[in-house]
C-alpha atoms as a PDB file:
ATOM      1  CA  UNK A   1       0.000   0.000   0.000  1.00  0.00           C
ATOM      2  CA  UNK A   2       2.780   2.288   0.884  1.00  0.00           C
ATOM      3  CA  UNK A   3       4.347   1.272  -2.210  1.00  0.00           C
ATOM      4  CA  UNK A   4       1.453   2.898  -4.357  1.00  0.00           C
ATOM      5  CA  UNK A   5       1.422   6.139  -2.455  1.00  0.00           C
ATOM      6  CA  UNK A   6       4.951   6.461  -3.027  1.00  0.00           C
ATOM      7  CA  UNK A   7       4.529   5.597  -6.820  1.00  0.00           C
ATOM      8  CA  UNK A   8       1.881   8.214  -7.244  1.00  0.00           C
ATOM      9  CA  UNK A   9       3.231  11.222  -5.502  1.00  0.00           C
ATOM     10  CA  UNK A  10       6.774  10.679  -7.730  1.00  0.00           C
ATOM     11  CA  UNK A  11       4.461  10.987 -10.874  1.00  0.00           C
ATOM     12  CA  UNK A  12       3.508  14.541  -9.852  1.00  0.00           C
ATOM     13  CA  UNK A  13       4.911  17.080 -11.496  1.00  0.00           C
ATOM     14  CA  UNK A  14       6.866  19.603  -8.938  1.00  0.00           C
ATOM     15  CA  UNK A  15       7.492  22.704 -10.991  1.00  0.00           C
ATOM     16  CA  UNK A  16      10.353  23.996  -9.679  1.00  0.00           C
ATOM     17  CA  UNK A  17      10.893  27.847  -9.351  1.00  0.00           C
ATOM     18  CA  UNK A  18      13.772  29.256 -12.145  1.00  0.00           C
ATOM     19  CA  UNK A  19      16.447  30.631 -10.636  1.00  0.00           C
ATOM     20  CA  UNK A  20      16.089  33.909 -12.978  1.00  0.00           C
ATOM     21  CA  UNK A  21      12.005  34.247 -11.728  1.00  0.00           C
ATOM     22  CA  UNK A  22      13.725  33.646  -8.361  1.00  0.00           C
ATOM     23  CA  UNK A  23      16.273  36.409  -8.511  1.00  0.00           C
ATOM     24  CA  UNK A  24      13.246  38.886 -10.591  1.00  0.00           C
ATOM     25  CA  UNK A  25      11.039  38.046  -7.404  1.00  0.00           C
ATOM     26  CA  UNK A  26      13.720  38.785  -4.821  1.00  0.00           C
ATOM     27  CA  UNK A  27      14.894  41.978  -6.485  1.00  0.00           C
ATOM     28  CA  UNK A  28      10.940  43.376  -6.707  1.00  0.00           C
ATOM     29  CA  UNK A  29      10.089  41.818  -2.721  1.00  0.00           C
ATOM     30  CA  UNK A  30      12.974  44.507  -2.174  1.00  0.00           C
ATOM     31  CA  UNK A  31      11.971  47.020  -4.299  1.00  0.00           C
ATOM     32  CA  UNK A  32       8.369  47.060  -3.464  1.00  0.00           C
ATOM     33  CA  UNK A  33       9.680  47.622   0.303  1.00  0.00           C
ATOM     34  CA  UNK A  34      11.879  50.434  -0.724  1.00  0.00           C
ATOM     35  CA  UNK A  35       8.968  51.690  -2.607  1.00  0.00           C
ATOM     36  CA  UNK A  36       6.448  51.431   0.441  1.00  0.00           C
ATOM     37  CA  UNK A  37       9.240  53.223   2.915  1.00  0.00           C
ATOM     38  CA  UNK A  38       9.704  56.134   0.454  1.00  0.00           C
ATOM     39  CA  UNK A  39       6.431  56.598  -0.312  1.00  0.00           C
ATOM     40  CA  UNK A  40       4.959  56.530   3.058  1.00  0.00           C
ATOM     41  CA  UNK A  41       8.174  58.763   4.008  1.00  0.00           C
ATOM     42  CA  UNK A  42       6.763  61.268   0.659  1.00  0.00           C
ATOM     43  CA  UNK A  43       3.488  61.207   2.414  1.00  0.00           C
ATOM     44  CA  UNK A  44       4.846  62.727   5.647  1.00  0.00           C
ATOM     45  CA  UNK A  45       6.837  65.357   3.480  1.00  0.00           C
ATOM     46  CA  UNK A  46       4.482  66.505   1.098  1.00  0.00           C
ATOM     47  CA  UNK A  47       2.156  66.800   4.350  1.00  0.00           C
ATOM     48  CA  UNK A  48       4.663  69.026   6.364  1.00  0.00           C
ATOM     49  CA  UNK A  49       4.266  72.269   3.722  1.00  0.00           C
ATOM     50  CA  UNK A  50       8.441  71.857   3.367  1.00  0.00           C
ATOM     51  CA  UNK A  51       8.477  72.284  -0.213  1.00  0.00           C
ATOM     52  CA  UNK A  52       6.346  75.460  -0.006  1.00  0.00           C
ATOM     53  CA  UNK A  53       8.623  76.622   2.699  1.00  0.00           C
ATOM     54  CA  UNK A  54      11.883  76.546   0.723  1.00  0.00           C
ATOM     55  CA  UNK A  55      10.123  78.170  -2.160  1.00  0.00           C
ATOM     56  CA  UNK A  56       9.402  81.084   0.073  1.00  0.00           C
ATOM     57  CA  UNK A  57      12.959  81.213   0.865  1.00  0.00           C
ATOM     58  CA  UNK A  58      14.429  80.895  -2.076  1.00  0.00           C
ATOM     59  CA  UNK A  59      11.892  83.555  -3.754  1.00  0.00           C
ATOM     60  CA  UNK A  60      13.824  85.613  -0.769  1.00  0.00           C
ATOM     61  CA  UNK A  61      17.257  84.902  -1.310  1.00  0.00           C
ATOM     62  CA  UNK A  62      19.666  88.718  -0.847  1.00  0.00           C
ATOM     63  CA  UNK A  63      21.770  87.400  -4.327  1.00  0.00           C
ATOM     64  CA  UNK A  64      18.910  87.241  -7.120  1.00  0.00           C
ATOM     65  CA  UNK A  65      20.978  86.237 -10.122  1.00  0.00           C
ATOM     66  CA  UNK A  66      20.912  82.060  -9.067  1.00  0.00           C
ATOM     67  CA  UNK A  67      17.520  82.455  -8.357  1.00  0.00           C
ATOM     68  CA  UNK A  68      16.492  83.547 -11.892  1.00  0.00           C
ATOM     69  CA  UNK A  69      18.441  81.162 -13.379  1.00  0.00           C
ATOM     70  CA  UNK A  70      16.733  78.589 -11.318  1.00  0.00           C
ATOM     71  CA  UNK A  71      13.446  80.429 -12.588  1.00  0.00           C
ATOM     72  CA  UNK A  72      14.546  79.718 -16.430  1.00  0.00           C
ATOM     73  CA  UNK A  73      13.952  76.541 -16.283  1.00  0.00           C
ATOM     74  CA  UNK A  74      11.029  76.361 -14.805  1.00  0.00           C
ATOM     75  CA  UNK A  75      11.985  74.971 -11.108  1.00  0.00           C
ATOM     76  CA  UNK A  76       9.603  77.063  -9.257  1.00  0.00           C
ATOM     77  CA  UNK A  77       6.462  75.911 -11.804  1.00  0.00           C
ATOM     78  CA  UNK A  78       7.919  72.337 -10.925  1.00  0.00           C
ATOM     79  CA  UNK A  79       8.533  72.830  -7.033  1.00  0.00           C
ATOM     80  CA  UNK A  80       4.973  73.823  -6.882  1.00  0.00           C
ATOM     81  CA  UNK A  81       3.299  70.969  -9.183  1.00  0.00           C
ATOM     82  CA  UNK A  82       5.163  68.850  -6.738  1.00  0.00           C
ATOM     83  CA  UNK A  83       3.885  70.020  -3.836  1.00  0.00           C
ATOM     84  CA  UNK A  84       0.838  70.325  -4.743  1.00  0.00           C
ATOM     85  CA  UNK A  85       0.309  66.995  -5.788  1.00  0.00           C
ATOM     86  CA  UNK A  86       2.977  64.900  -4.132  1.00  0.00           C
ATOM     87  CA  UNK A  87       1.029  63.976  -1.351  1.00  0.00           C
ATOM     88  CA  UNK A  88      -1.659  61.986  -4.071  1.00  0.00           C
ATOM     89  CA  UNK A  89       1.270  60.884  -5.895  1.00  0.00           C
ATOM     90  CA  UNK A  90       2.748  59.200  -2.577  1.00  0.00           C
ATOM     91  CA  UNK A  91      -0.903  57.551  -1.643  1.00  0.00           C
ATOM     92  CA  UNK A  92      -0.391  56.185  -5.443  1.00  0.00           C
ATOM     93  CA  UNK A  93       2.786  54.579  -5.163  1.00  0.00           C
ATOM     94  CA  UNK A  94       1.877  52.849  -1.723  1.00  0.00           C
ATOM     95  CA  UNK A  95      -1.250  51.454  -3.532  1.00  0.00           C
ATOM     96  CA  UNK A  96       0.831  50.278  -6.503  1.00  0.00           C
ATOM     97  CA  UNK A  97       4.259  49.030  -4.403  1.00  0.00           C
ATOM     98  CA  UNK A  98       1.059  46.730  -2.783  1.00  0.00           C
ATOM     99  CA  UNK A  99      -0.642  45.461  -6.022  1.00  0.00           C
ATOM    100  CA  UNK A 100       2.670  44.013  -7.061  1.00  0.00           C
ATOM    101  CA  UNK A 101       3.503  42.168  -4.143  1.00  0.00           C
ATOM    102  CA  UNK A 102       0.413  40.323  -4.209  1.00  0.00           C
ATOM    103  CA  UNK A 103       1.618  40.006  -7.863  1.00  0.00           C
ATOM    104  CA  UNK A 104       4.895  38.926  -6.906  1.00  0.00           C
ATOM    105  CA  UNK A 105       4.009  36.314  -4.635  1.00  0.00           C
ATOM    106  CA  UNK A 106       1.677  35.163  -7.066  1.00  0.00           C
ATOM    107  CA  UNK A 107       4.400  34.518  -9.645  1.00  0.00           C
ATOM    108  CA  UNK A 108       6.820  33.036  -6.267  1.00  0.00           C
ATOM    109  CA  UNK A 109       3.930  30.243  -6.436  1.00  0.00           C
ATOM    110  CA  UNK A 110       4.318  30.073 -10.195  1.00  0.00           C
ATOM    111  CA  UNK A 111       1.051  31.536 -10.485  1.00  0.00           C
ATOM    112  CA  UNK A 112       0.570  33.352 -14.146  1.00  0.00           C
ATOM    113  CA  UNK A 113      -1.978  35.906 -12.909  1.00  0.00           C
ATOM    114  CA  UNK A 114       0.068  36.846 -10.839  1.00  0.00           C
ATOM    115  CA  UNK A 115       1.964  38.671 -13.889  1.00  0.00           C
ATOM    116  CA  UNK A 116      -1.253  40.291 -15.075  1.00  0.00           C
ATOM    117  CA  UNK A 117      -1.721  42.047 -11.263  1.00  0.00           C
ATOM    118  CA  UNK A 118       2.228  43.181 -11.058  1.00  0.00           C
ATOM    119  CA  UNK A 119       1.374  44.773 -14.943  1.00  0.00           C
ATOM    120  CA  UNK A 120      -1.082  46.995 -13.419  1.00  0.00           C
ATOM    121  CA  UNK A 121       0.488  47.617 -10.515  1.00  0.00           C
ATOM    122  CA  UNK A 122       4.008  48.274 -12.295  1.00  0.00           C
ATOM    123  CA  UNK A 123       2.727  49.785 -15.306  1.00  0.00           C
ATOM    124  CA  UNK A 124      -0.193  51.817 -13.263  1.00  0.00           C
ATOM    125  CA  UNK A 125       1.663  54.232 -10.953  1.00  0.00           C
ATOM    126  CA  UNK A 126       4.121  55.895 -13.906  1.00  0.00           C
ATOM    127  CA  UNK A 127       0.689  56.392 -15.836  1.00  0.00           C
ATOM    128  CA  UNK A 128      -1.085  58.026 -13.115  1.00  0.00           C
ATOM    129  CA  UNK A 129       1.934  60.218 -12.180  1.00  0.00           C
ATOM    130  CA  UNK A 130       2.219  61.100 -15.719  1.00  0.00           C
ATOM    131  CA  UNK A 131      -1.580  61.950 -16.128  1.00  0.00           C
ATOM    132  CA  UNK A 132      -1.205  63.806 -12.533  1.00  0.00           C
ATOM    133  CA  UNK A 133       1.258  65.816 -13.957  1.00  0.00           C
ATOM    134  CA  UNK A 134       0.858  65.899 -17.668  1.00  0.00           C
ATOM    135  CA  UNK A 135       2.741  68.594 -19.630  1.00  0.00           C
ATOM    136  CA  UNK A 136       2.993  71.491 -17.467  1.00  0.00           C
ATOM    137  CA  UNK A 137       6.585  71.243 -16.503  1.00  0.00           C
ATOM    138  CA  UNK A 138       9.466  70.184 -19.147  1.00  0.00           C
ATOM    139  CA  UNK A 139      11.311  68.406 -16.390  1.00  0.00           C
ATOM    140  CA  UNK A 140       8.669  66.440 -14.965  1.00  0.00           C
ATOM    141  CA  UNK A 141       7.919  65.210 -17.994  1.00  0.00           C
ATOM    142  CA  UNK A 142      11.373  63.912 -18.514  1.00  0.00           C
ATOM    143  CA  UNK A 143      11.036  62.565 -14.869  1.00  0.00           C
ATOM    144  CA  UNK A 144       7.243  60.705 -16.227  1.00  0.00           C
ATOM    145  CA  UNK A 145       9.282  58.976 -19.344  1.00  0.00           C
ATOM    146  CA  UNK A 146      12.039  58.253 -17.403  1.00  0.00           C
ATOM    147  CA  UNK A 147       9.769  56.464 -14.240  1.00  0.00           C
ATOM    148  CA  UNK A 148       8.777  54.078 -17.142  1.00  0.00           C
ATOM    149  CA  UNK A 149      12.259  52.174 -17.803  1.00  0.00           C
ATOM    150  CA  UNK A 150      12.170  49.755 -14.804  1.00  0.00           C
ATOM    151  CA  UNK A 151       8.556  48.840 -14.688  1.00  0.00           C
ATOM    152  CA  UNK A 152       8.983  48.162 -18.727  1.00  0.00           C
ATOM    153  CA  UNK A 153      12.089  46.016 -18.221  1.00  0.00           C
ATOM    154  CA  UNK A 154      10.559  43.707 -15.078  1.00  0.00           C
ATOM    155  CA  UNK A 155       7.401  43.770 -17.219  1.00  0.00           C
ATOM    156  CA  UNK A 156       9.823  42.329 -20.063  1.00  0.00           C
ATOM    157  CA  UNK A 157      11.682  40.158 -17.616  1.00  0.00           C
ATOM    158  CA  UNK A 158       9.119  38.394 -16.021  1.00  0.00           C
ATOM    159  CA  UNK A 159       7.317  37.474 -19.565  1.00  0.00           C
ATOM    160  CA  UNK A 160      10.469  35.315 -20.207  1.00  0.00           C
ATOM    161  CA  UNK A 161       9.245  33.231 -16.982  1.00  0.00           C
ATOM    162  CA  UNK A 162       5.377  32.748 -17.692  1.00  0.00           C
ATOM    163  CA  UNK A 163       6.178  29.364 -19.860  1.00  0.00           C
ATOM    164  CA  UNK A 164       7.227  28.157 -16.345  1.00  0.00           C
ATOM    165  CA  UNK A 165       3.897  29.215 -14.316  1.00  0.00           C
ATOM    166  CA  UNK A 166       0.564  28.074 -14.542  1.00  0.00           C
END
């Protein structure tokens, strides 16, 4: 009897986790925690009115010629976008850092949906900032093209690994 028990458990297939989904999954369980941290940390700063204090001393520095230069390019346009909306932008990322760790440890239990939650979550955030922002602010729309190259290349990465999930 034991004999048969034995038999059929060997028969069933154990997928085994790659070691490149493996090393994808460790990288974004750290990520997604350093993502959480400074977001959470963004929260509390965008809350405090710091940004909007610094403005107001900068706007009365004694030596005017760095501060127009600063005002060329727009910095004081972008320091107030940020403030204004850095607190939603925070609340945004904590949200997304969570929907792909449940994707994540989907995927750790080779589980293919998994993929489809870390897409939105990945892919989400860098669209909502973008849409926060839009184009009012040259830089920040560098910064919204920019936020896209990591989420694309995990995106990318872990599409090489659904063959092995189910």
């Amino acid at each position: 009897m034991e004999k048969n028990i034995e038999s059929d458990s060997s028969k069933l297939e154990t997928k085994q986790r790659p070691i490149f989904l493996k090393v994808l999954c460790i990288l974004s369980f750290v990520g997604i925690g350093y993502e959480v941290f400074n977001n959470i940390f963004g929260l509390i700063f965008f809350s405090s009115g710091f940004l909007d204090k610094i403005q107001t001393i900068l706007i009365d520095f004694p030596d005017q010629e760095p501060i127009q230069i600063l005002e060329s390019f727009g910095y004081f346009d972008m320091l107030s976008i940020i403030s204004s909306t850095g607190s939603t932008i925070s609340i945004i990322g904590v949200f997304g850092a969570l929907i792909c760790l449940v994707g994540v440890l989907q995927m750790w239990n080779m589980k293919k949906i998994g993929y489809y939650i870390y897409f939105v979550g990945e892919i989400g955030v860098p669209i909502a900032i973008a849409s926060i922002w839009g184009a009012s602010n040259t830089f920040l729309m560098m910064i919204s093209v920019l936020v896209f190259i990591f989420p694309i290349a995990f995106v990318i990465m872990y599409g090489f690994n659904l063959k092995h999930m189910k």
